[in-house]
C-alpha atoms as a PDB file:
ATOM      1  CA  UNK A   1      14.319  55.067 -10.501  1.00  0.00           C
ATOM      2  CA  UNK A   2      17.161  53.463 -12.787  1.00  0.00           C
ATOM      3  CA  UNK A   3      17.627  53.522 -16.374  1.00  0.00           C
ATOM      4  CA  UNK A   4      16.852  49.333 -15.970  1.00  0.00           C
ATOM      5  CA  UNK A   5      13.263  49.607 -13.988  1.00  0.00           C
ATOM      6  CA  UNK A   6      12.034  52.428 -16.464  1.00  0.00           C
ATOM      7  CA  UNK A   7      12.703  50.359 -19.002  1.00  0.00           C
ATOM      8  CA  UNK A   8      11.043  47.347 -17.189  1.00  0.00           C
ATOM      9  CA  UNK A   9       8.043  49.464 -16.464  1.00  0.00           C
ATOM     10  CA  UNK A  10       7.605  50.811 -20.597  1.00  0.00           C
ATOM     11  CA  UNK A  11       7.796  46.908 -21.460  1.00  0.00           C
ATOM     12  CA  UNK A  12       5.348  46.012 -19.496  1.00  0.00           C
ATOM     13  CA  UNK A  13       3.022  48.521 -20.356  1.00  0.00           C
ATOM     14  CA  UNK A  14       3.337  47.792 -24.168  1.00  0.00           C
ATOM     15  CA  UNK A  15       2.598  44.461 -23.652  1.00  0.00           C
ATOM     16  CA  UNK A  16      -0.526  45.133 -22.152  1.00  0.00           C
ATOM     17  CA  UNK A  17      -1.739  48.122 -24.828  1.00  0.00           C
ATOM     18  CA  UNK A  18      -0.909  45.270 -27.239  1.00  0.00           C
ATOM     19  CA  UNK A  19      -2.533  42.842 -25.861  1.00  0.00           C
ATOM     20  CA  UNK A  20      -5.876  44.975 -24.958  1.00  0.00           C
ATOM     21  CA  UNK A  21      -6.602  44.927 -28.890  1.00  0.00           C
ATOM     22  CA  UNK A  22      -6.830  41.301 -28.904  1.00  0.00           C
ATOM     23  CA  UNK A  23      -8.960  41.001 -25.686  1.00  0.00           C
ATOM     24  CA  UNK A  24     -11.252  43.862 -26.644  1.00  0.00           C
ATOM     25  CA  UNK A  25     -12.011  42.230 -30.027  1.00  0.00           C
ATOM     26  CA  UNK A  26     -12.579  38.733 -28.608  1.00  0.00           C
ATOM     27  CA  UNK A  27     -14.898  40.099 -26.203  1.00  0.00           C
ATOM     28  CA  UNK A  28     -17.022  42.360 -28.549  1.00  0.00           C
ATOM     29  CA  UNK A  29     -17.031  38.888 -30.497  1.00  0.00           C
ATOM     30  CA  UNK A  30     -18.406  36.542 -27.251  1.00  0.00           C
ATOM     31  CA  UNK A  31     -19.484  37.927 -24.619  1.00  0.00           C
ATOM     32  CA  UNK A  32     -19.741  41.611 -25.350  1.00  0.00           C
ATOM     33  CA  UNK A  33     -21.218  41.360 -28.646  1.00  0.00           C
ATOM     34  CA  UNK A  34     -25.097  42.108 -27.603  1.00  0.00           C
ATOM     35  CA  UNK A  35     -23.746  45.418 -26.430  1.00  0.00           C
ATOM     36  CA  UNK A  36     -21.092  46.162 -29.169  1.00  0.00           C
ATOM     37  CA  UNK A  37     -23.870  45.618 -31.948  1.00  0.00           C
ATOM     38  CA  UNK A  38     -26.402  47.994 -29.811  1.00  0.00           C
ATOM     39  CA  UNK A  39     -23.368  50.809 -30.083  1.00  0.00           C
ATOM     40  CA  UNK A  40     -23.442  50.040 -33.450  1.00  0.00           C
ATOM     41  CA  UNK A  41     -26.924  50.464 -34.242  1.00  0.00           C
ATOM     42  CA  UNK A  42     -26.910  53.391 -32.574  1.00  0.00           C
ATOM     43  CA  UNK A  43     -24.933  55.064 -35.000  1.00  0.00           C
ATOM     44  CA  UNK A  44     -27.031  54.530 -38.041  1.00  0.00           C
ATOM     45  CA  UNK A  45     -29.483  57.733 -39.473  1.00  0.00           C
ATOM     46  CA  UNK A  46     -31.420  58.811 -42.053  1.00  0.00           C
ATOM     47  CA  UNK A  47     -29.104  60.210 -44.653  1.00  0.00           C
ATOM     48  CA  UNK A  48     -25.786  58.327 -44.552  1.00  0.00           C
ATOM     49  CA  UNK A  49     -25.150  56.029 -47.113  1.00  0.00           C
ATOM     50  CA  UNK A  50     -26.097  52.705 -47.635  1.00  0.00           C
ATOM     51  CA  UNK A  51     -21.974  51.898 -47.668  1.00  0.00           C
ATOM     52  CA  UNK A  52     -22.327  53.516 -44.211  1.00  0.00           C
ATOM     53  CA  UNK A  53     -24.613  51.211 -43.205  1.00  0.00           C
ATOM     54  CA  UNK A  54     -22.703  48.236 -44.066  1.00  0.00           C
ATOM     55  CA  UNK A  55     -19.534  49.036 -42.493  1.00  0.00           C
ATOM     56  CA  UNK A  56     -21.201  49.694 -39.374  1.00  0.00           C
ATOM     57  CA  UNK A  57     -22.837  46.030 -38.968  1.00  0.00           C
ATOM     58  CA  UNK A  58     -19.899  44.428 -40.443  1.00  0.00           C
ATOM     59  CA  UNK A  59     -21.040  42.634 -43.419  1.00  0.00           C
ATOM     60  CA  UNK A  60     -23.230  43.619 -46.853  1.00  0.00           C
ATOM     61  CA  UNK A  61     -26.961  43.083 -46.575  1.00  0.00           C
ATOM     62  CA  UNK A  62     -28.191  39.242 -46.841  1.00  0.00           C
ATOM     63  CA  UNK A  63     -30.693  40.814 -49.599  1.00  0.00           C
ATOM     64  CA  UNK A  64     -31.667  42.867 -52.174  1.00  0.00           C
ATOM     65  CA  UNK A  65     -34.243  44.367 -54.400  1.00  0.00           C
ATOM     66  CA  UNK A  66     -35.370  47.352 -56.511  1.00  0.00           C
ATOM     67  CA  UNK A  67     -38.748  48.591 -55.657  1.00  0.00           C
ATOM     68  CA  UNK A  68     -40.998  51.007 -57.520  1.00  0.00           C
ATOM     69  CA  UNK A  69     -42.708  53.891 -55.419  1.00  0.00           C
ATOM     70  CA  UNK A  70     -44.854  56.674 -57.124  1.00  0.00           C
ATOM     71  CA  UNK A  71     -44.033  60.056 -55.759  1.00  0.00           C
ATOM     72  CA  UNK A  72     -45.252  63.224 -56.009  1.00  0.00           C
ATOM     73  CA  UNK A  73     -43.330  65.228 -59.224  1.00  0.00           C
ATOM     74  CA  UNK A  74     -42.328  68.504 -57.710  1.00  0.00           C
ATOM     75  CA  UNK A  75     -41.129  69.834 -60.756  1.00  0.00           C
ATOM     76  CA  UNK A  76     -44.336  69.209 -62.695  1.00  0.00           C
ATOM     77  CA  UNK A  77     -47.401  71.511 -62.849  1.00  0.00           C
ATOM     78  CA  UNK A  78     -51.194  70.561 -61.771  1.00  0.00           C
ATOM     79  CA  UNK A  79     -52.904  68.350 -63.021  1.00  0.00           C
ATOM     80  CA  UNK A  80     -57.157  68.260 -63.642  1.00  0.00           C
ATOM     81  CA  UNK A  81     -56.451  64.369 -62.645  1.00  0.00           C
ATOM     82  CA  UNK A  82     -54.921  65.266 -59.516  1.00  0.00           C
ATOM     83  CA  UNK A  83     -51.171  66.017 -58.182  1.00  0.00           C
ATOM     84  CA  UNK A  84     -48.727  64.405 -60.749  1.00  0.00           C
ATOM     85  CA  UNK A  85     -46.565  61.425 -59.459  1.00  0.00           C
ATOM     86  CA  UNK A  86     -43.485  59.892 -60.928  1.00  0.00           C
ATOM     87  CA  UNK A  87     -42.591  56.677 -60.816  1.00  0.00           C
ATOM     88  CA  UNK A  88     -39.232  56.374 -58.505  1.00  0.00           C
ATOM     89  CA  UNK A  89     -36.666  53.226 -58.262  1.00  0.00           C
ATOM     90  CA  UNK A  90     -35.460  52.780 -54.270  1.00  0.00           C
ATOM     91  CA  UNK A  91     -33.037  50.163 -53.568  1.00  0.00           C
ATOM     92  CA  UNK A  92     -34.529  47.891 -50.596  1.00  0.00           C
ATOM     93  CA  UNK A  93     -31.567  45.787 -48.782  1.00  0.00           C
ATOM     94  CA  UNK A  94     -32.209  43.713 -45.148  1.00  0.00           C
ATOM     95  CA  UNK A  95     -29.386  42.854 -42.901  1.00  0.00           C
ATOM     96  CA  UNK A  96     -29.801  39.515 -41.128  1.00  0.00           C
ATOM     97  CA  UNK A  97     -28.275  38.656 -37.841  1.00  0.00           C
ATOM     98  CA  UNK A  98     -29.178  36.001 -35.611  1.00  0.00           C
ATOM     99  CA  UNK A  99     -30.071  38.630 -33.088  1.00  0.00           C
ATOM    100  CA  UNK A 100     -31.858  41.486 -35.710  1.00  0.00           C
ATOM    101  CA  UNK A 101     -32.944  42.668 -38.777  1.00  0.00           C
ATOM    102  CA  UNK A 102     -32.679  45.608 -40.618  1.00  0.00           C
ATOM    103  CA  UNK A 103     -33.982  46.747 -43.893  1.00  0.00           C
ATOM    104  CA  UNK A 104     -33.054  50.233 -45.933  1.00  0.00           C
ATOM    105  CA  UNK A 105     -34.504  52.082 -48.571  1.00  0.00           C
ATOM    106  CA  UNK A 106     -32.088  53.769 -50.664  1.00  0.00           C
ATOM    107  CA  UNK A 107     -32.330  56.217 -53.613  1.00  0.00           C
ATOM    108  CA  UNK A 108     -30.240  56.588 -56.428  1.00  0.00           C
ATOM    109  CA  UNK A 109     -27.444  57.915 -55.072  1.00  0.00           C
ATOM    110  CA  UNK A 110     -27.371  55.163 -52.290  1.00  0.00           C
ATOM    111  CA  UNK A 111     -28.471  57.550 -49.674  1.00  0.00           C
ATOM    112  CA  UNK A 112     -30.944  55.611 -46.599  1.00  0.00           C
ATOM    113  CA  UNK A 113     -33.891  57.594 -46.491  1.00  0.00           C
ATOM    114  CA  UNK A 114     -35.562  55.416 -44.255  1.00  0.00           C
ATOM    115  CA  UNK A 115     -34.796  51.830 -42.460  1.00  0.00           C
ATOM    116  CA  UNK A 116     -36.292  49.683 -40.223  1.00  0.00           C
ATOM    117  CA  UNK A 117     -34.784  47.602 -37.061  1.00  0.00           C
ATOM    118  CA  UNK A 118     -36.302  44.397 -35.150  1.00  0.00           C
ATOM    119  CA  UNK A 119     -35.318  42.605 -32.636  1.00  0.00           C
ATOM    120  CA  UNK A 120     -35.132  38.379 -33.066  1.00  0.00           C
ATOM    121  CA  UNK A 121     -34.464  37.785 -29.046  1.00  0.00           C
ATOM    122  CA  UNK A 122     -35.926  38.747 -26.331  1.00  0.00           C
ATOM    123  CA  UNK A 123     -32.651  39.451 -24.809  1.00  0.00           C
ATOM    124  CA  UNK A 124     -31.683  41.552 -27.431  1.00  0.00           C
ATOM    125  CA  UNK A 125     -32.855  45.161 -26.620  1.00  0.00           C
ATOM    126  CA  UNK A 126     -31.301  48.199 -27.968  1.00  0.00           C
ATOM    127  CA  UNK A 127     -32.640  51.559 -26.297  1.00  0.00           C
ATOM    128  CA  UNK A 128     -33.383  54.281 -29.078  1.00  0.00           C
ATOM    129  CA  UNK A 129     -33.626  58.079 -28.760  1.00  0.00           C
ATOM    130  CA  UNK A 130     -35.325  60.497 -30.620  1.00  0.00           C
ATOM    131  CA  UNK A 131     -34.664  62.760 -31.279  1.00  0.00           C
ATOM    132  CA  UNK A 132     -30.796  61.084 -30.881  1.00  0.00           C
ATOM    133  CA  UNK A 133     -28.923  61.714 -27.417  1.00  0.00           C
ATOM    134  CA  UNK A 134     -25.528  63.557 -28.342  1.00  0.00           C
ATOM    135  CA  UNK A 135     -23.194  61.263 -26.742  1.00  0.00           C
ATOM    136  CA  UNK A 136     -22.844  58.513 -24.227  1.00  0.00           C
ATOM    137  CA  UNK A 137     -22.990  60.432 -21.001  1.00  0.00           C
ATOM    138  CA  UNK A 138     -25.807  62.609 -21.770  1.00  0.00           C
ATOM    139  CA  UNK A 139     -28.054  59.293 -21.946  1.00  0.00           C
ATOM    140  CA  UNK A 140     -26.591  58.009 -18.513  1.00  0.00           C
ATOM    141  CA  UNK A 141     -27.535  61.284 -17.788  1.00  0.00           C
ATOM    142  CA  UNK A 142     -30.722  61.478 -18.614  1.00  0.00           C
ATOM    143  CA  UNK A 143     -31.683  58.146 -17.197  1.00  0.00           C
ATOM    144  CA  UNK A 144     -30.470  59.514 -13.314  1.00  0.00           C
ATOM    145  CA  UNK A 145     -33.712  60.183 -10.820  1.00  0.00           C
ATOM    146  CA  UNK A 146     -32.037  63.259 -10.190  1.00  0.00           C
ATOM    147  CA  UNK A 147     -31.475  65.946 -12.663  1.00  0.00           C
ATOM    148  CA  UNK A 148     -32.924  64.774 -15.644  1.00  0.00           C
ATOM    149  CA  UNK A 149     -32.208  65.934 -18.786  1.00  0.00           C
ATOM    150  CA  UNK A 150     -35.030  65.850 -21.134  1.00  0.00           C
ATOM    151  CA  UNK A 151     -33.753  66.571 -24.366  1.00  0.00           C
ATOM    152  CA  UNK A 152     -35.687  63.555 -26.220  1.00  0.00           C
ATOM    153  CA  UNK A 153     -39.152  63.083 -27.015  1.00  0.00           C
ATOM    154  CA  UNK A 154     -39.145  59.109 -26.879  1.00  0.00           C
ATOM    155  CA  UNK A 155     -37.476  56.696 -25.309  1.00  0.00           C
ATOM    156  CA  UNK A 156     -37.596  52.966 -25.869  1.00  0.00           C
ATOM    157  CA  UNK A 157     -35.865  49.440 -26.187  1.00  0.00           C
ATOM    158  CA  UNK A 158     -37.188  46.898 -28.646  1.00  0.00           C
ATOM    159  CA  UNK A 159     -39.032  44.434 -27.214  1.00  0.00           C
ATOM    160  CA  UNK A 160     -39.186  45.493 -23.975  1.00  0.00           C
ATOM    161  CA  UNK A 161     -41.241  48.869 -24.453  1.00  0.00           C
ATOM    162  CA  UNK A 162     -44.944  49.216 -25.468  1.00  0.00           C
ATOM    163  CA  UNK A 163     -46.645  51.593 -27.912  1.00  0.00           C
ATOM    164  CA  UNK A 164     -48.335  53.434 -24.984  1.00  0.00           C
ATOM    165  CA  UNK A 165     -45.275  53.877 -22.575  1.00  0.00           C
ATOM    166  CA  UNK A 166     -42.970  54.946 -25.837  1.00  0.00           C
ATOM    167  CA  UNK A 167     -45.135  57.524 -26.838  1.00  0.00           C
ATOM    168  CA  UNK A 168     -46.046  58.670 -23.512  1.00  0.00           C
ATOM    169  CA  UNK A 169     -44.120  62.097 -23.982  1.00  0.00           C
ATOM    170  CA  UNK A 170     -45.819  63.039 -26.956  1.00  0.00           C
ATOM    171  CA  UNK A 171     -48.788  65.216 -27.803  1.00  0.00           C
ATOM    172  CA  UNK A 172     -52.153  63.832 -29.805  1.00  0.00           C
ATOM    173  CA  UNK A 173     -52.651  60.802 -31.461  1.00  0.00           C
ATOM    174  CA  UNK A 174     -50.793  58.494 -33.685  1.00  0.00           C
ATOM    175  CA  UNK A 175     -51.552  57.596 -37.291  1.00  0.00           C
ATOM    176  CA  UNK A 176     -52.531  53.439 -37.180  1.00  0.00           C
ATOM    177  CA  UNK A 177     -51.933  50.666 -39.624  1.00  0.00           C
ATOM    178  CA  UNK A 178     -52.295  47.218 -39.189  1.00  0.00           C
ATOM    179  CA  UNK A 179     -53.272  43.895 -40.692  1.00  0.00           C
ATOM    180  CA  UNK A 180     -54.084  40.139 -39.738  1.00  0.00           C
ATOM    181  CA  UNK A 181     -53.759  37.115 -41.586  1.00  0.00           C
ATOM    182  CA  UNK A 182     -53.865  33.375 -40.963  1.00  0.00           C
ATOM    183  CA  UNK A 183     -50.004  33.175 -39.839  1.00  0.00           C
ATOM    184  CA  UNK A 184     -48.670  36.974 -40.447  1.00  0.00           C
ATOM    185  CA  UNK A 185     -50.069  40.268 -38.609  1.00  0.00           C
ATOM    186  CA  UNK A 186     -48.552  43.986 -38.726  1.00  0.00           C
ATOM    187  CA  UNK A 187     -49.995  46.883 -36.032  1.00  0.00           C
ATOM    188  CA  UNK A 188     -47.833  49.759 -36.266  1.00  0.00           C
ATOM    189  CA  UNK A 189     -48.480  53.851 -35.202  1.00  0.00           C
ATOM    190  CA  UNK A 190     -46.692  56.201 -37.015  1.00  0.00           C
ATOM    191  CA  UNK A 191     -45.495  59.567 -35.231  1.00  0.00           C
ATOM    192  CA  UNK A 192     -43.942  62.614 -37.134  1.00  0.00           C
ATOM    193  CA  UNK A 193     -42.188  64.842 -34.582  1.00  0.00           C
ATOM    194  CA  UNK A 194     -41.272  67.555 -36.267  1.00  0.00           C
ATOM    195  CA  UNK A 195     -38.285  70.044 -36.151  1.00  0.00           C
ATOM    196  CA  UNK A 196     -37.076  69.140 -32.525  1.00  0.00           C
ATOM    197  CA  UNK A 197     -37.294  65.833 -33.754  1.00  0.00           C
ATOM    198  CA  UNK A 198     -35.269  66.511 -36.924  1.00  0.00           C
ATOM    199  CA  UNK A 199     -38.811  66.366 -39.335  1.00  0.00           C
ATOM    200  CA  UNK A 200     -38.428  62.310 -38.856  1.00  0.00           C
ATOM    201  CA  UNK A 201     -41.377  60.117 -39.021  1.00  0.00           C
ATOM    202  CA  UNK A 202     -40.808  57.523 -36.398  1.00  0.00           C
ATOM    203  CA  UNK A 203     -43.443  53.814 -36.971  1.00  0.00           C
ATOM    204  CA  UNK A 204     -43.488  51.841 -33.871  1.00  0.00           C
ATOM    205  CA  UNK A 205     -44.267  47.890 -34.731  1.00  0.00           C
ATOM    206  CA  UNK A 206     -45.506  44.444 -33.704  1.00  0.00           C
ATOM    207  CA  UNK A 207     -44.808  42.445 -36.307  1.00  0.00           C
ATOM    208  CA  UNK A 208     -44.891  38.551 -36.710  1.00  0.00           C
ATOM    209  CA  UNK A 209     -41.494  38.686 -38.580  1.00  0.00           C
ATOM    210  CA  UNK A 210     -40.343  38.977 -35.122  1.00  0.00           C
ATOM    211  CA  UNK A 211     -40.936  36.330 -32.586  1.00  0.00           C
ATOM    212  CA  UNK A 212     -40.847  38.871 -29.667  1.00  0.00           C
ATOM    213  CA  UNK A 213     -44.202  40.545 -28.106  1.00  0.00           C
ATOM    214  CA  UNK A 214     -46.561  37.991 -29.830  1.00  0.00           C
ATOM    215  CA  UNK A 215     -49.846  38.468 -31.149  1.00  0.00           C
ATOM    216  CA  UNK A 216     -51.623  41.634 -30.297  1.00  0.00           C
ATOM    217  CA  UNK A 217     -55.644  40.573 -29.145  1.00  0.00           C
ATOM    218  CA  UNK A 218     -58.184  41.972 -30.353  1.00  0.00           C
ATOM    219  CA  UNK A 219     -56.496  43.491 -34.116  1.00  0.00           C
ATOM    220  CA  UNK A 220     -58.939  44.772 -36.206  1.00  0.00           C
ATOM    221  CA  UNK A 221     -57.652  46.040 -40.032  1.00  0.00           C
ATOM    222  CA  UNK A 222     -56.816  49.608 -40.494  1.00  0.00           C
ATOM    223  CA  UNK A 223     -55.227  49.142 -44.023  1.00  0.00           C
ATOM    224  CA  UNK A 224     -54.586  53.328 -45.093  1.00  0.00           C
ATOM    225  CA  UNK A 225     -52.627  55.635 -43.005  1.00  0.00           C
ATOM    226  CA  UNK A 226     -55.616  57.821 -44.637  1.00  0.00           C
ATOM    227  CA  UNK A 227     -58.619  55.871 -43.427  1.00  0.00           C
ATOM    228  CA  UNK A 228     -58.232  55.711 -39.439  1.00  0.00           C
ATOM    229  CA  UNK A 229     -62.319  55.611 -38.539  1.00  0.00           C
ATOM    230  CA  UNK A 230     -61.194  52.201 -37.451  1.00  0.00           C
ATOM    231  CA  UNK A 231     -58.911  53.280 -35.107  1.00  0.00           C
ATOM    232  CA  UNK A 232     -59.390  56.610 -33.941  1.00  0.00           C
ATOM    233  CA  UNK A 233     -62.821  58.472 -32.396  1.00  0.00           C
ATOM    234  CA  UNK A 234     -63.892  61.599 -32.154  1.00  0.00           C
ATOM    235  CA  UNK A 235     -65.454  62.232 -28.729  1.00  0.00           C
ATOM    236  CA  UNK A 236     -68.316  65.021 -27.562  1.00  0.00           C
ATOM    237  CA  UNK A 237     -65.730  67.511 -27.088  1.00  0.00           C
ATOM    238  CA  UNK A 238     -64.030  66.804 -30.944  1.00  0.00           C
ATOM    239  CA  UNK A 239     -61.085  65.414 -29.551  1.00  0.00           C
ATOM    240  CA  UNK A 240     -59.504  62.179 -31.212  1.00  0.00           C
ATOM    241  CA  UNK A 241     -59.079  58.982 -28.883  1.00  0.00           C
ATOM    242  CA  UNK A 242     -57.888  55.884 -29.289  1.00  0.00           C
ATOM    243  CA  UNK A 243     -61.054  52.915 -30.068  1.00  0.00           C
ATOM    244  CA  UNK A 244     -60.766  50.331 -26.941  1.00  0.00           C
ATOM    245  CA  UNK A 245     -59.297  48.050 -28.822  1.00  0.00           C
ATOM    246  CA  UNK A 246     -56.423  50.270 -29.728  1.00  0.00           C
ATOM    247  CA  UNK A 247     -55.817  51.200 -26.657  1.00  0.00           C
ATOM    248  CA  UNK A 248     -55.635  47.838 -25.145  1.00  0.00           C
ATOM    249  CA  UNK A 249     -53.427  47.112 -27.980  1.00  0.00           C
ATOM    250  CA  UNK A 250     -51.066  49.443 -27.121  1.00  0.00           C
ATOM    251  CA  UNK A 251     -50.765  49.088 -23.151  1.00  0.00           C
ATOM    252  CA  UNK A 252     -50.191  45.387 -23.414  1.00  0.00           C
ATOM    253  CA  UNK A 253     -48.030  45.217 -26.488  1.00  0.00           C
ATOM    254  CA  UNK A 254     -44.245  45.567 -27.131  1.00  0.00           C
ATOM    255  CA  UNK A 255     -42.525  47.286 -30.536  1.00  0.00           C
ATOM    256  CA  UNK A 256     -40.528  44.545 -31.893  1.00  0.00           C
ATOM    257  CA  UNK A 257     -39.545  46.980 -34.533  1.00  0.00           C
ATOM    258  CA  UNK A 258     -38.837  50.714 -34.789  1.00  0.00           C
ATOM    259  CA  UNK A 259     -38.442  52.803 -38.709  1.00  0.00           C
ATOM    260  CA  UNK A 260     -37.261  56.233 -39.022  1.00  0.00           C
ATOM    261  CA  UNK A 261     -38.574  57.535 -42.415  1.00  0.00           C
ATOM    262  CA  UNK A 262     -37.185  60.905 -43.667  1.00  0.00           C
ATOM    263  CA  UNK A 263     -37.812  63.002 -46.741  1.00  0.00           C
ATOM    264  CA  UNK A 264     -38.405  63.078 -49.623  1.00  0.00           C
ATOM    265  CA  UNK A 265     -39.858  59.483 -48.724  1.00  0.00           C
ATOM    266  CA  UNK A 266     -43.187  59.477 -47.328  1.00  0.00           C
ATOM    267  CA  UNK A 267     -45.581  57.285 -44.779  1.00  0.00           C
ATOM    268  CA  UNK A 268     -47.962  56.670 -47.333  1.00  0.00           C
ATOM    269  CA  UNK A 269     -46.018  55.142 -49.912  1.00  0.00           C
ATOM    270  CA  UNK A 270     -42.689  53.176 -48.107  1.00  0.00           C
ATOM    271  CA  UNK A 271     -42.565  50.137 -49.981  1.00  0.00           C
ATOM    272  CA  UNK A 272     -43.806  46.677 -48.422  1.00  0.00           C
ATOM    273  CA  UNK A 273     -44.143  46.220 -44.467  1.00  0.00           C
ATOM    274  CA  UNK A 274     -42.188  47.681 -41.736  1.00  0.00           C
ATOM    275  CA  UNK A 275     -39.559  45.292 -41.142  1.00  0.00           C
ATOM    276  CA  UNK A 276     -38.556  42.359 -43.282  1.00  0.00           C
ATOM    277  CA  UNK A 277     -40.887  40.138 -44.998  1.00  0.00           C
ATOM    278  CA  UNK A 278     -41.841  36.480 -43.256  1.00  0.00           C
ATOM    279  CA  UNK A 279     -41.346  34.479 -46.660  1.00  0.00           C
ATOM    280  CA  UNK A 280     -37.922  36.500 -47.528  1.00  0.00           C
ATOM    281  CA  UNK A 281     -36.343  35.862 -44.386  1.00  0.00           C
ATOM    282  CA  UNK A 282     -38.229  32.635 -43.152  1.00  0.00           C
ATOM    283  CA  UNK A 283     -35.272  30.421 -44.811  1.00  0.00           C
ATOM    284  CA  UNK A 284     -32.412  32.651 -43.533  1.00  0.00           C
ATOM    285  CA  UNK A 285     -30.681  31.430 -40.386  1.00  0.00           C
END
């Protein structure tokens, strides 16, 4: 080969590594961008920080708002009254995209200590691990008929996936919330998984922020993670089940919205609904 068709053949393959930048952007922009932003979402965890967050989807967070939470005082001794609480600030910030939503809670130091994600479209369906699959080709991996690697304990894709069939790996029963009103409903199941699932509560969601999955028949109120006599029921042989309308619930329903909550936050007292609000977000395109 001469000195002249070398150099032929380097030009030519310059020109298309520099043009591959270009092409690979617009795509991820048009057509590629439902799976560029599931990559992306994939990426976000408990613990990074909320600057983390934003340069992963791209732009800062649509809003913003300090919320008080009382938490237990570790450092304090008992109290007659009952375990001391303090009173802790938590930065709350939701993301809006035409095709999600996500909300963080952030301490003081701008760490994420929990967030939620839900899906606007139908056709927007990110699959989430837990606990996380290490890398690309250990989820192709485990999807295979053949070989399957089980290293997670749920697998789902928002709005696609219902309670029952996402938790149908896991042991026991779920902790219940949920609430109806006139134009706004909330039915979520909280599970925590432990150490092989990184000591990460994960709430599964049907909310009516989220015009995906609909209205779940039959809701009935269960208003405290503490109070679940509404929910759950103890049969002859003391072992909890899901009440019938529960269960129905939760083999005809899809989670519009997944939240990972880590510690030092707790269930019990994350601030507001899972998900964004209806009125915050109702005049947001």
């Amino acid at each position: 080969m001469s000195a002249v068709e070398t150099a032929e053949i380097v030009g030519a393959a310059v020109a298309v590594i520099t043009l591959a930048g270009p092409v690979q952007n617009l795509f991820r922009r048009t057509l590629g961008r439902k799976w560029d932003l599931y990559e992306r979402l994939y990426r976000l965890g408990a613990g990074a920080q909320l600057n983390f967050f934003i340069a992963v989807i791209g732009e800062p967070p649509a809003l913003g708002d300090t919320v008080e939470v009382d938490m237990p005082d570790s450092g304090a001794a008992g109290a007659p009254d009952g375990d001391p609480s303090v009173k802790r600030r938590f930065l709350r910030s939701t993301f809006v995209d035409p095709l999600f939503y996500l909300v963080t809670i952030s301490d003081e130091d701008e760490a994420v200590l929990g967030f939620s994600i839900t899906t606007r479209r139908r056709r927007f369906a990110p699959t989430f691990y837990a606990p996380r699959a290490p890398s690309f080709r250990r989820r192709i991996a485990g999807r295979l008929p053949f070989g399957r690697q089980s290293y997670w304990l749920v697998r789902f894709r928002l709005g696609r996936t219902t309670f029952a069939r996402a938790a149908s790996n896991l042991e026991g029963t779920p902790r219940i919330q949920s609430s109806s009103g006139a134009r706004v409903w909330l039915d979520s199941e909280a599970w925590y998984l432990g150490s092989r699932g990184h000591d990460l509560t994960y709430v599964f969601t049907n909310t009516s922020a989220s015009p995906v999955g609909g209205l779940p028949e039959g809701l009935e109120p269960v208003p405290e993670w503490e109070d679940q006599e509404a929910a759950i029921q103890t049969d002859s042989n003391c072992e909890c089940t899901f009440k019938p309308w529960v269960a129905a619930i939760r083999t005809t329903t899809q989670i519009d919205t997944v939240t990972v909550v880590s510690s030092p936050l707790q269930l019990e007292r994350w601030p507001g609904a899972f998900g964004p609000h209806d009125d915050e977000v109702r005049q947001l395109p």
